[in-house]
N, C-alpha and C. Protein backbone atom coordinates (compact mmCIF):
# COMPACT_ATOMS: atom_id res chain seq x y z
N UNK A 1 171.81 189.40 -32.09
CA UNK A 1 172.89 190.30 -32.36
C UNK A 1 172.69 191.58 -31.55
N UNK A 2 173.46 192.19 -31.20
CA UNK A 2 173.97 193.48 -30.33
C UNK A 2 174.52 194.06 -31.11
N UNK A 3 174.52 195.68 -31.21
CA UNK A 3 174.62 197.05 -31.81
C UNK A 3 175.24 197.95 -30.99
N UNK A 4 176.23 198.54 -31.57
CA UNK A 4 176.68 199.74 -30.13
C UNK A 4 177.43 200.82 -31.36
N UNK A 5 177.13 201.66 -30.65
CA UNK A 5 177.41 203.15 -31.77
C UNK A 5 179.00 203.44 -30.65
N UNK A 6 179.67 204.63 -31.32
CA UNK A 6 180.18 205.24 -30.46
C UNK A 6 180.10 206.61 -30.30
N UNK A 7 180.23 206.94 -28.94
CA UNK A 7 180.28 208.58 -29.37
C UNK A 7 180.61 209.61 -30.13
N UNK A 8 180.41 210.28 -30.09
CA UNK A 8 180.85 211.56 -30.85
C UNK A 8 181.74 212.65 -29.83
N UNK A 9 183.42 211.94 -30.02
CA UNK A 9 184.25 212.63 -28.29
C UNK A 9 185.26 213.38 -29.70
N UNK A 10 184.83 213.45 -30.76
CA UNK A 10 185.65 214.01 -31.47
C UNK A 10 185.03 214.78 -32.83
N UNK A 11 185.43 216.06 -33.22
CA UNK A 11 185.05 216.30 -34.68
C UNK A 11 184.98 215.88 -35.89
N UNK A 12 184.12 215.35 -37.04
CA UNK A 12 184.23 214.75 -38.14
C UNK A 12 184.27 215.27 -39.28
N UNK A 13 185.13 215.41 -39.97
CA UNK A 13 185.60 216.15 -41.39
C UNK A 13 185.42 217.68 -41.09
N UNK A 14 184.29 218.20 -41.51
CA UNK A 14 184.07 219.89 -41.51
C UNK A 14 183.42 220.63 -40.17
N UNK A 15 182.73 219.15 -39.29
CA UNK A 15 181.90 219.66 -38.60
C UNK A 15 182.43 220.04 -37.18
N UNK A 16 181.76 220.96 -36.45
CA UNK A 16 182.16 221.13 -35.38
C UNK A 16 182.57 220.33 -33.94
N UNK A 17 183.37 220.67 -33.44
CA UNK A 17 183.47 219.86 -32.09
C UNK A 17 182.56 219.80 -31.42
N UNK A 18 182.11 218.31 -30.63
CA UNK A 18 180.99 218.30 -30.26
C UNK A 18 181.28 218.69 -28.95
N UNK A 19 180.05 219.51 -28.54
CA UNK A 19 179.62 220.36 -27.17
C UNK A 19 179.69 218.75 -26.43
N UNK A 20 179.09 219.11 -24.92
CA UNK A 20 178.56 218.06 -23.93
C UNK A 20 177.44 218.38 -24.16
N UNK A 21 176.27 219.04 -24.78
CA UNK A 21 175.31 218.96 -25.10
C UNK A 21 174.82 218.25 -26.15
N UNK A 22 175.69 217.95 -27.44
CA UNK A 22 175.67 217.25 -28.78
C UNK A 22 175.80 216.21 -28.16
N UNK A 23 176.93 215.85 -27.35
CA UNK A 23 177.38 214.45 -27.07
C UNK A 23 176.00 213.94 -25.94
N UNK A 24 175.51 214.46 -24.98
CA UNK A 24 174.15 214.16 -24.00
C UNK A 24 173.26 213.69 -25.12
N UNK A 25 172.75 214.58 -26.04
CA UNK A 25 172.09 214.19 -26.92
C UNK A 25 171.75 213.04 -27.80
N UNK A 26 173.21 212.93 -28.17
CA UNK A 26 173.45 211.38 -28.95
C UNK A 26 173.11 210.33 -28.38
N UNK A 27 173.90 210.40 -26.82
CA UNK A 27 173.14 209.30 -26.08
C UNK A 27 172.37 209.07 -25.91
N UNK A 28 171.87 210.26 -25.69
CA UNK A 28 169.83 209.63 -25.19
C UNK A 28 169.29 209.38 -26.32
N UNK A 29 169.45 209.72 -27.68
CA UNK A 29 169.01 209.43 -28.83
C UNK A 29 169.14 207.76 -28.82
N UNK A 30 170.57 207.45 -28.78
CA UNK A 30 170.98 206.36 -29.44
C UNK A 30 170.14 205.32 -28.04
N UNK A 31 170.15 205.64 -27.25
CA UNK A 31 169.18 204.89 -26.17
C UNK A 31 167.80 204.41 -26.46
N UNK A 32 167.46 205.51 -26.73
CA UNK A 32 165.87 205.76 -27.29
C UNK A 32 165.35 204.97 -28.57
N UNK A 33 166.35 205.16 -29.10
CA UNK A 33 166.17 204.21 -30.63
C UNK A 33 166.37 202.67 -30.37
N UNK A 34 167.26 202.23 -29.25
CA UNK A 34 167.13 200.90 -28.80
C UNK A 34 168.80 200.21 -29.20
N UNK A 35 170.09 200.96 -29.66
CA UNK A 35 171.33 200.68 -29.40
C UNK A 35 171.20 200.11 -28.19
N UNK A 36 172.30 199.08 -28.70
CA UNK A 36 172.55 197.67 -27.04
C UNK A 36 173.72 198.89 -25.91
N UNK A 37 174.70 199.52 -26.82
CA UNK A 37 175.93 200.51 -26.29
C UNK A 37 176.01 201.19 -26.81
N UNK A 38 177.07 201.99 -26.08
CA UNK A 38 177.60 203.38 -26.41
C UNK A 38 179.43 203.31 -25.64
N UNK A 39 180.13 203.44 -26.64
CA UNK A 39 181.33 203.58 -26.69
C UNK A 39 182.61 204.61 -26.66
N UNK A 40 183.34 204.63 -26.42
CA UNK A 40 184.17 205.84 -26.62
C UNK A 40 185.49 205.94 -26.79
N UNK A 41 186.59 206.28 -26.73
CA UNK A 41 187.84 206.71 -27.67
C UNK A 41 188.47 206.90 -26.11
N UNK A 42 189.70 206.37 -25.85
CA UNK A 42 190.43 206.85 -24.59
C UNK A 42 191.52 207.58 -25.01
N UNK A 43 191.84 208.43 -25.51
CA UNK A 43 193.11 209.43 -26.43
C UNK A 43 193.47 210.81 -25.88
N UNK A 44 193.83 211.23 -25.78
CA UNK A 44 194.74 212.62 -25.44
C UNK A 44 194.24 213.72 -26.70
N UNK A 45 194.92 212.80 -27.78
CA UNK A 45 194.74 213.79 -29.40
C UNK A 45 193.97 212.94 -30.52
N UNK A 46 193.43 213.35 -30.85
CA UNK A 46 192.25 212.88 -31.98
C UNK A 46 193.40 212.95 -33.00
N UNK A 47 193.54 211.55 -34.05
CA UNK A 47 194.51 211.26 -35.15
C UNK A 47 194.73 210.65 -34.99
N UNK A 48 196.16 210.10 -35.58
CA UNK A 48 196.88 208.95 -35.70
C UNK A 48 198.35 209.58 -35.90
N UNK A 49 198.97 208.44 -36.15
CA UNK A 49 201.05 209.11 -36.27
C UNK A 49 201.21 209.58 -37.26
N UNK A 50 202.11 211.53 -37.15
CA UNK A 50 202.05 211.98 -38.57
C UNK A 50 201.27 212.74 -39.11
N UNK A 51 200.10 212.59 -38.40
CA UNK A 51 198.85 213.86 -39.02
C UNK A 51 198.72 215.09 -37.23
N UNK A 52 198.51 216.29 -37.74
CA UNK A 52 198.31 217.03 -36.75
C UNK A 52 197.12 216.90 -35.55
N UNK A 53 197.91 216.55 -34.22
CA UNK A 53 196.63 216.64 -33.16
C UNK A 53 195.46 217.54 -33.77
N UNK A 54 194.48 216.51 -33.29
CA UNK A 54 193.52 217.03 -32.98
C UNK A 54 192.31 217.38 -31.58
N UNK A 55 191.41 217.69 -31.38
CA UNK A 55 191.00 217.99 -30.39
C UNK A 55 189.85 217.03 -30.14
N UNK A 56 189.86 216.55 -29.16
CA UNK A 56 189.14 215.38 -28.42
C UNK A 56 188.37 215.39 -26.70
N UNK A 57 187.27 214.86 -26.58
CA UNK A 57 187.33 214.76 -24.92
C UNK A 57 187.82 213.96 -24.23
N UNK A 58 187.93 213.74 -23.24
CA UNK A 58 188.52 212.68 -22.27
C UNK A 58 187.26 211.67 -21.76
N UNK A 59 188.12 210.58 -22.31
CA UNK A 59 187.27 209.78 -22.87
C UNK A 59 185.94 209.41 -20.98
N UNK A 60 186.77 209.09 -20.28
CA UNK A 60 186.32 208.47 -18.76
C UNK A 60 185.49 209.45 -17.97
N UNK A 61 185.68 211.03 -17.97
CA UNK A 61 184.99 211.89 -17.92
C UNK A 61 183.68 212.11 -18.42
N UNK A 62 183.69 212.17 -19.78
CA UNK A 62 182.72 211.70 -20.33
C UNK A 62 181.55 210.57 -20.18
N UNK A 63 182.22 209.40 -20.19
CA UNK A 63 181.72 208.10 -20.22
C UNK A 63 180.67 208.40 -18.73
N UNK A 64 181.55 208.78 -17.52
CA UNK A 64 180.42 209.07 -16.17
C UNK A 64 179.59 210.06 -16.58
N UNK A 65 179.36 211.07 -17.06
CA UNK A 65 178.37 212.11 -17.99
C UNK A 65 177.08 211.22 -18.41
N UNK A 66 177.50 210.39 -19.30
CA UNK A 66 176.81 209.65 -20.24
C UNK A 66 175.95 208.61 -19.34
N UNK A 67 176.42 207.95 -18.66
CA UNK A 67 176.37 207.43 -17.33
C UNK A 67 175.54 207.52 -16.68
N UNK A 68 175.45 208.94 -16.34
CA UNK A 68 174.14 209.47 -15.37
C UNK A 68 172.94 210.00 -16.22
N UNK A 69 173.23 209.94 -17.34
CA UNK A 69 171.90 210.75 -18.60
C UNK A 69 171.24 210.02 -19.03
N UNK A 70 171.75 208.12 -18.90
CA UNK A 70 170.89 206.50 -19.44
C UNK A 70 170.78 206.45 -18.46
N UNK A 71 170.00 205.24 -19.17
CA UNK A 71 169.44 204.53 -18.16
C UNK A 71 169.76 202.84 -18.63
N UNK A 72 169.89 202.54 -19.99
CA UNK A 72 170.00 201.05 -20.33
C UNK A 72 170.70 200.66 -20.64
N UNK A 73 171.30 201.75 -21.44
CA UNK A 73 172.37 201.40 -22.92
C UNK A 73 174.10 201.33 -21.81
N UNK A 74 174.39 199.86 -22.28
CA UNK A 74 175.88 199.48 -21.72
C UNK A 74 176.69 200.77 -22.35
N UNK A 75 177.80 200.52 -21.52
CA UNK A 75 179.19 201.85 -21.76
C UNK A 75 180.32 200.91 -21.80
N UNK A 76 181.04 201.96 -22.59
CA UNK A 76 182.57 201.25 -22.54
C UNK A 76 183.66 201.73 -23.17
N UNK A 77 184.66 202.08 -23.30
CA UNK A 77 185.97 202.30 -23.88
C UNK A 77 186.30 201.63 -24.76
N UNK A 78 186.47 201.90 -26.44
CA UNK A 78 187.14 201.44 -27.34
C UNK A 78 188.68 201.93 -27.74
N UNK A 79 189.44 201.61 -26.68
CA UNK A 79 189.58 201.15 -25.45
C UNK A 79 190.36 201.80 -24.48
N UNK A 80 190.45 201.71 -23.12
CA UNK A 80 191.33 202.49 -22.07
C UNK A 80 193.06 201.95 -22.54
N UNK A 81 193.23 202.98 -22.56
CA UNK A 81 194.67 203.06 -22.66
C UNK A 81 195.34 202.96 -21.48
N UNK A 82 196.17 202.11 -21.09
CA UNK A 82 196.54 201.59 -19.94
C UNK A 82 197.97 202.71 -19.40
N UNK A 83 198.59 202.83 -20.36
CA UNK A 83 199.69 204.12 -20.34
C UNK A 83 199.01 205.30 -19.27
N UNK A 84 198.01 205.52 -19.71
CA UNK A 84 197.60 206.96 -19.23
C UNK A 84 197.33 206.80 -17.70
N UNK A 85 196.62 205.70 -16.64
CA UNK A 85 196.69 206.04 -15.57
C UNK A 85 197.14 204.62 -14.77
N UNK A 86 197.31 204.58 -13.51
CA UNK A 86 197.77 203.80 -13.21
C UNK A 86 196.91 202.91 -12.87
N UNK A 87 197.13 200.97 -12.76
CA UNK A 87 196.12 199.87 -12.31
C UNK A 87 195.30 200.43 -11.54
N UNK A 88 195.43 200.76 -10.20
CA UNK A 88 194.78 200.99 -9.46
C UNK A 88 194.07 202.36 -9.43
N UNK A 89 194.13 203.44 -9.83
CA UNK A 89 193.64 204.70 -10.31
C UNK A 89 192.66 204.30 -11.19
N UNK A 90 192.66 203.42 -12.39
CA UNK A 90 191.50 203.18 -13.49
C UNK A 90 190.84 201.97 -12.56
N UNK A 91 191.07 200.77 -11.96
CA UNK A 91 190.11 200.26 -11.07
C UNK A 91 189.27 201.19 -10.29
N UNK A 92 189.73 202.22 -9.81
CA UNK A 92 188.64 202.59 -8.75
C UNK A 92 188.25 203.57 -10.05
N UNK A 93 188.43 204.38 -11.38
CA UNK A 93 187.22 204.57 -12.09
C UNK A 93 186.50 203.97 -12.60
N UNK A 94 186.59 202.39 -13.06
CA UNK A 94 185.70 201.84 -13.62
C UNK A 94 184.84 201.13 -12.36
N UNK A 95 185.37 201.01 -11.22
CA UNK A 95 184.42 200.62 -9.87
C UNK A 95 183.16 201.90 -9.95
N UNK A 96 183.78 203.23 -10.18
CA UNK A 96 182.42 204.36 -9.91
C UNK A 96 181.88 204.50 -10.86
N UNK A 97 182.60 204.32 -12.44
CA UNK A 97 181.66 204.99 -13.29
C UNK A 97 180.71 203.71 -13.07
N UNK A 98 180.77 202.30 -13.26
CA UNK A 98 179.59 201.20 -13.18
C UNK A 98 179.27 201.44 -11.62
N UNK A 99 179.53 202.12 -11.03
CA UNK A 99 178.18 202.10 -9.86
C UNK A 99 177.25 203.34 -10.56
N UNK A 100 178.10 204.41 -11.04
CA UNK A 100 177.23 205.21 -11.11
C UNK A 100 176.07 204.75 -12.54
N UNK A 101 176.69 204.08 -13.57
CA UNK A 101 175.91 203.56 -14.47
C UNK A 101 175.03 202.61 -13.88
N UNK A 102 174.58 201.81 -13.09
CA UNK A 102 173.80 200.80 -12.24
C UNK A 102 174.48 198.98 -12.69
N UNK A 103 176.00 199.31 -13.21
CA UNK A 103 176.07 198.26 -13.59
C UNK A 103 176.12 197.81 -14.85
N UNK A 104 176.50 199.00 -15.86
CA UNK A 104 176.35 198.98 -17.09
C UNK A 104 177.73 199.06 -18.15
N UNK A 105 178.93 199.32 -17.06
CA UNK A 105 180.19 199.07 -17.93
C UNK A 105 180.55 197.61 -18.19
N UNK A 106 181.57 198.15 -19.49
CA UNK A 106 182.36 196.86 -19.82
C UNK A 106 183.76 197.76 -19.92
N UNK A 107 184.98 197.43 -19.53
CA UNK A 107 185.54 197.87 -18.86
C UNK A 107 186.86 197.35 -20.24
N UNK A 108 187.40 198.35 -21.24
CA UNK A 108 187.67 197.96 -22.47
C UNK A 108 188.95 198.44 -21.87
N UNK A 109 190.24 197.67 -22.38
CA UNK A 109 191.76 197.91 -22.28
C UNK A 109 192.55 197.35 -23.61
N UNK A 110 193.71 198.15 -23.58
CA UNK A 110 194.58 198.52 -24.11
C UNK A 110 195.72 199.09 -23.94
N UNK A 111 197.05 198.17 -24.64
CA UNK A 111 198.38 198.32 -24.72
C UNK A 111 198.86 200.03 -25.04
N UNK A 112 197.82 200.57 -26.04
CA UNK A 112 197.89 202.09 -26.79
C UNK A 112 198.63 201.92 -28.20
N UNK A 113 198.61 202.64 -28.93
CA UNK A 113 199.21 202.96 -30.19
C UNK A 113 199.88 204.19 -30.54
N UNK A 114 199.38 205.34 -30.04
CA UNK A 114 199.60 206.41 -30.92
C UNK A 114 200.96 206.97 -30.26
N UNK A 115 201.73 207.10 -30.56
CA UNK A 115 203.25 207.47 -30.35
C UNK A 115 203.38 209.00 -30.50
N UNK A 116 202.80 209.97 -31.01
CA UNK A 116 202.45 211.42 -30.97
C UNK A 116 201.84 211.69 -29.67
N UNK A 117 200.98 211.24 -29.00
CA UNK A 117 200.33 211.51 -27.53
C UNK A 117 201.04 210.84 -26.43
N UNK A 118 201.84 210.33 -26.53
CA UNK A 118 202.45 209.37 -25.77
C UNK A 118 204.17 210.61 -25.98
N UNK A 119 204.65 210.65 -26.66
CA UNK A 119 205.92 211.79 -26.93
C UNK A 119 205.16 212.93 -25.71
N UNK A 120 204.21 213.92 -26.50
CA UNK A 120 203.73 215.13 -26.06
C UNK A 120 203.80 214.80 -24.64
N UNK A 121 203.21 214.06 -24.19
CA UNK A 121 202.76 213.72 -22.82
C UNK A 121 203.01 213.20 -21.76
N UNK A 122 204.72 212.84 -22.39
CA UNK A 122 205.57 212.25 -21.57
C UNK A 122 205.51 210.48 -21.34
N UNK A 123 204.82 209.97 -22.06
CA UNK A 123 204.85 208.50 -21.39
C UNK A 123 205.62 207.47 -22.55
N UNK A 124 206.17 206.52 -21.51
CA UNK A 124 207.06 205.84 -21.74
C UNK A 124 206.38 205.05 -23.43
N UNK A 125 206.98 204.67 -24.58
CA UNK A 125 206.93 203.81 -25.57
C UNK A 125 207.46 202.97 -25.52
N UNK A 126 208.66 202.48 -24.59
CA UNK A 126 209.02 200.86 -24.93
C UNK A 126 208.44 199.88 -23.81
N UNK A 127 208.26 198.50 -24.48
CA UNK A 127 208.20 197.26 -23.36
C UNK A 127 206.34 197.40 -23.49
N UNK A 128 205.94 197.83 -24.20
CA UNK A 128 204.27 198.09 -23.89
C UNK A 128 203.81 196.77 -23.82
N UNK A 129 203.77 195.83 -24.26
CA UNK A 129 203.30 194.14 -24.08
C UNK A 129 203.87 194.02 -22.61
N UNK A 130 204.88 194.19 -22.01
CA UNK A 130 205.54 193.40 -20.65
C UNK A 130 204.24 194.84 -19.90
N UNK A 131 204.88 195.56 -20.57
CA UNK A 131 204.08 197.10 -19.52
C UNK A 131 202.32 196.33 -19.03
N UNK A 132 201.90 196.22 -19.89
CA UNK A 132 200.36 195.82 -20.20
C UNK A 132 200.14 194.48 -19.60
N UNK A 133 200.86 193.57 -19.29
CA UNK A 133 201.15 192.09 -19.02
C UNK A 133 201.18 192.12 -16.95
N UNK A 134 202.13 193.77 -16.43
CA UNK A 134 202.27 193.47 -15.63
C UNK A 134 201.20 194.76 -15.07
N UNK A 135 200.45 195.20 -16.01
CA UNK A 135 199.42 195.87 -15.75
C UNK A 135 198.43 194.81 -15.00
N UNK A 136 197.93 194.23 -16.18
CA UNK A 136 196.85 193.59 -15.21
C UNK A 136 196.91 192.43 -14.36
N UNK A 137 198.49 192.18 -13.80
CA UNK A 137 198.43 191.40 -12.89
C UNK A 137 198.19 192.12 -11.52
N UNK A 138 197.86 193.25 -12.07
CA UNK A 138 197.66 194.31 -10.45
C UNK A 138 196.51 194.80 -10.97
N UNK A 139 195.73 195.02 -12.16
CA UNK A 139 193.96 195.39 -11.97
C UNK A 139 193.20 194.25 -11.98
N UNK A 140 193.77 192.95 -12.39
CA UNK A 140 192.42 192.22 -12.46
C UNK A 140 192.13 191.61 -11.11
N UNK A 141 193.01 190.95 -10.41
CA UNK A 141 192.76 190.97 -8.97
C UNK A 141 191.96 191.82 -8.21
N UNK A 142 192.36 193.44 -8.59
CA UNK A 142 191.64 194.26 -8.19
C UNK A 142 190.33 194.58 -8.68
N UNK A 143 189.92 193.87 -9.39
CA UNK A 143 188.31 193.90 -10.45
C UNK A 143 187.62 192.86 -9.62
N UNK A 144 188.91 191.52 -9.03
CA UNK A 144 188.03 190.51 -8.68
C UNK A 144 187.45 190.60 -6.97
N UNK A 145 188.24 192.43 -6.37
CA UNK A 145 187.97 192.53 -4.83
C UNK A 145 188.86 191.99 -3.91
N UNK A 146 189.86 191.34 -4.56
CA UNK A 146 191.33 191.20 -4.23
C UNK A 146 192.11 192.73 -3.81
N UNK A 147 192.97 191.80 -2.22
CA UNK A 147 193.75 192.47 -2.23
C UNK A 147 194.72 192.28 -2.91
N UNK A 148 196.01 193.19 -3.42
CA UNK A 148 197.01 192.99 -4.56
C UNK A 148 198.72 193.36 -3.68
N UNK A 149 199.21 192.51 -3.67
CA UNK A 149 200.79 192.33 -3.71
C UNK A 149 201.34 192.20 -4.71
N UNK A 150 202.06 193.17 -5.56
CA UNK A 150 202.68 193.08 -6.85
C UNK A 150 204.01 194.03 -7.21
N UNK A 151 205.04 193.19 -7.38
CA UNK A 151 206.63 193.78 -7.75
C UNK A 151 206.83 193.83 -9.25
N UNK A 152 206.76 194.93 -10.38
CA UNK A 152 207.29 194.07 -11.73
C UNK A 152 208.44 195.14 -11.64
N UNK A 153 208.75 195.33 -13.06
CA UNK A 153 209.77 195.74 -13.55
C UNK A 153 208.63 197.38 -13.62
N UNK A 154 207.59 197.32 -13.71
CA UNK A 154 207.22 198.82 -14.08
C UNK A 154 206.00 199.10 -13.83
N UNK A 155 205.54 198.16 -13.01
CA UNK A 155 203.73 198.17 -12.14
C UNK A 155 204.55 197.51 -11.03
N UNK A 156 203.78 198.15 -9.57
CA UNK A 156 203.90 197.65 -8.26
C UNK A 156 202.25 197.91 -7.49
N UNK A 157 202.14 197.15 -6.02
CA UNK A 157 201.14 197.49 -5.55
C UNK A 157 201.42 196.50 -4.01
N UNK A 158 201.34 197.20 -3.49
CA UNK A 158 201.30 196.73 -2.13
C UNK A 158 200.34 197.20 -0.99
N UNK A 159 199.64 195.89 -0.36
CA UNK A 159 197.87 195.62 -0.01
C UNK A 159 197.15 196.72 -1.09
N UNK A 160 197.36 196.97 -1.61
CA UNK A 160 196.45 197.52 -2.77
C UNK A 160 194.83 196.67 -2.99
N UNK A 161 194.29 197.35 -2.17
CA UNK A 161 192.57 197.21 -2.59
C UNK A 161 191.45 198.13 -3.26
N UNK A 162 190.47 197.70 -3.80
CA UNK A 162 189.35 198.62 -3.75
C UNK A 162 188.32 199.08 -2.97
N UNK A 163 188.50 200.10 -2.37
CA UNK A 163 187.18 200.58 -1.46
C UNK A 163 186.46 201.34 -1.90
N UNK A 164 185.27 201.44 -2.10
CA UNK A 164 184.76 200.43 -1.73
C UNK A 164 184.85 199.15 -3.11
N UNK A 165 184.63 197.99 -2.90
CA UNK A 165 185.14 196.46 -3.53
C UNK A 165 184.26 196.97 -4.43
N UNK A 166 184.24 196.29 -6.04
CA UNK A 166 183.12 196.06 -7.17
C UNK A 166 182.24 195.17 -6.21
N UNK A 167 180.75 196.17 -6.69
CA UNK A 167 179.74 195.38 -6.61
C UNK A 167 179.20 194.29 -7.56
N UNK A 168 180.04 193.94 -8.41
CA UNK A 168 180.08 193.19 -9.89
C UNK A 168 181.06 192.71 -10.23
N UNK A 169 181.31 191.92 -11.17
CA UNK A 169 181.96 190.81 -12.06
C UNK A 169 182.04 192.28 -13.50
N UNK A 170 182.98 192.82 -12.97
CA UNK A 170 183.07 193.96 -14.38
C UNK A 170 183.48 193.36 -15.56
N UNK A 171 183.14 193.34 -16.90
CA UNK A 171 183.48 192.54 -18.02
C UNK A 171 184.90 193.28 -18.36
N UNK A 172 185.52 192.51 -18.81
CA UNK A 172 186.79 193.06 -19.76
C UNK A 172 186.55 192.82 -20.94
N UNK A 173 187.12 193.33 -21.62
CA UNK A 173 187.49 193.74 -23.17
C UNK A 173 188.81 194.18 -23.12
N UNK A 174 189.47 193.13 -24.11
CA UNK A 174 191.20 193.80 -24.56
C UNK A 174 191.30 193.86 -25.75
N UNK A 175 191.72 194.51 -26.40
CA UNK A 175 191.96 194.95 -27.38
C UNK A 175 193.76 194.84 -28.33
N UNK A 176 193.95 194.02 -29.54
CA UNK A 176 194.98 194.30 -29.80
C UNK A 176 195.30 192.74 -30.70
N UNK A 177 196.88 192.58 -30.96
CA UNK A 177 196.73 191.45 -31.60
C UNK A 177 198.02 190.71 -31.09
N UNK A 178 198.80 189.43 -31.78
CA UNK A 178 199.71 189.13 -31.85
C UNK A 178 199.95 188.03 -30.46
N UNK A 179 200.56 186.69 -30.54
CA UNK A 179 200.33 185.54 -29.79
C UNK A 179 200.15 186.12 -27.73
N UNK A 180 201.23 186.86 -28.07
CA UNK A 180 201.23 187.17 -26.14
C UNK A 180 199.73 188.20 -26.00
N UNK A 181 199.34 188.89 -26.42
CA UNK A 181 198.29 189.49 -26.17
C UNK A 181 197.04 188.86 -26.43
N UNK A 182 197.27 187.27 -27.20
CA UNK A 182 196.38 186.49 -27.18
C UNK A 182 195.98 185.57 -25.78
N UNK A 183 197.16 185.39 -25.29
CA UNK A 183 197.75 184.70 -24.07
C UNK A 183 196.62 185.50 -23.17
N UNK A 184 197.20 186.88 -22.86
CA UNK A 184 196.83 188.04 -21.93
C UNK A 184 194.50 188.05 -22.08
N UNK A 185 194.56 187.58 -23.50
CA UNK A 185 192.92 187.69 -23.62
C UNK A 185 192.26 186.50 -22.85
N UNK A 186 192.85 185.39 -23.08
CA UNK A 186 192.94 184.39 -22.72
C UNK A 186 192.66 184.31 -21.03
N UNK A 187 193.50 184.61 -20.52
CA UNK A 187 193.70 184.78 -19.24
C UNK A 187 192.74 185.59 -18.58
N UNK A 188 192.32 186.68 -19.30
CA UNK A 188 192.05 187.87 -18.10
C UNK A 188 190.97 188.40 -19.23
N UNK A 189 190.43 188.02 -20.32
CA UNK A 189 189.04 188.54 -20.58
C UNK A 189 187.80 187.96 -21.15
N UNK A 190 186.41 188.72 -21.17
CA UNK A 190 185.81 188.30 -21.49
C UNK A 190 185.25 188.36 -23.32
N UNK A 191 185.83 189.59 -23.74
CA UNK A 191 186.20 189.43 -24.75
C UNK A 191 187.02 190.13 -25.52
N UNK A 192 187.02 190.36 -27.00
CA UNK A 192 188.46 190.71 -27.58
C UNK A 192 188.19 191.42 -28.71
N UNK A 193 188.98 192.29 -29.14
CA UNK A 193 188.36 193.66 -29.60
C UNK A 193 189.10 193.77 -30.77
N UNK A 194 189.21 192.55 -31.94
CA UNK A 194 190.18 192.53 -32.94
C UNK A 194 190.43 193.84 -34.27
N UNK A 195 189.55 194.80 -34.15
CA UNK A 195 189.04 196.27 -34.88
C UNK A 195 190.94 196.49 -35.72
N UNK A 196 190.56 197.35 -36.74
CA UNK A 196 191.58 197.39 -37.28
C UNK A 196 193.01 196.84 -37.29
């Protein structure tokens, strides 16, 4: 069995927001003690729909932080929110943060949920299954060092490559439920992130 904590990219009940020093800390702690991972939150606003933002880090920023402070302990996103940047923009971060980790991401995705960060922030809420569907017909190619030719209704990419290519077979993780996103796990991961 395998163990993985997650960070601390957010405040808990009374206590303070954690510094990048609290959060450095944890990691090397949770390293040290012999955790398999270390995880993290891809969100804008700490909450859920209905309760007042809260304050959070960014999750991918972080994660390269964390990155360069281990040495063993796997990384990963519970999970990247696919809304927030585009196929090819999050391929070439998860290409650097696992170079800069030596090879230590798992490379976690997601449709998104929270409809309060998504309003604030301008990004689209409908079609998120087709959105997410024609997402990774333009990152996983690009995970596999493929070049990418791709027309949808709301992802495109033309010769779209990675330079430099993954030096790795980056793992996926998707996250979510319901038959087509079973389809989508099916297809394009290695595993599946059934959590609440």
């Amino acid at each position: 069995m395998r163990v993985g904590v997650i960070a601390p990219f957010v405040a808990r009940g009374d206590d303070e927001f954690p510094t990048w020093q609290a959060v450095r800390a944890y990691a090397r702690h949770a390293e040290e003690v012999g955790f398999d991972s270390i995880w993290g939150f891809d969100h804008l606003y700490s909450g859920r729909d209905g309760v007042p933002p809260g304050d959070i880090h960014e999750a991918w920023t972080m994660l390269s932080a964390i990155a360069a402070v281990t040495s063993r302990v796997e990384l990963g996103q519970l999970v990247t929110c696919t809304s927030f940047r585009s196929p090819g923009l999050l391929g070439k971060m998860a290409v650097t943060v696992d170079e800069i980790s030596g090879g230590r991401l798992t490379l976690g995705l997601g449709a998104g949920w929270y409809d309060d960060e998504y309003r604030a922030f301008g990004f689209p809420i409908d079609h998120r299954g087709t959105r997410f569907d024609e997402y990774m017909a333009v990152l996983a190619p690009l995970l596999r060092g493929e070049e990418v030719t791709f027309t949808g209704r709301y992802h495109r990419a033309e010769g779209a490559r990675l330079l430099p290519p993954p030096s790795r077979r980056l793992p996926l993780l998707i996250a979510g439920k319901g038959p087509r996103l079973l389809e989508m796990v099916a297809r394009n991961a290695d595993a599946w992130n059934t959590a609440w």
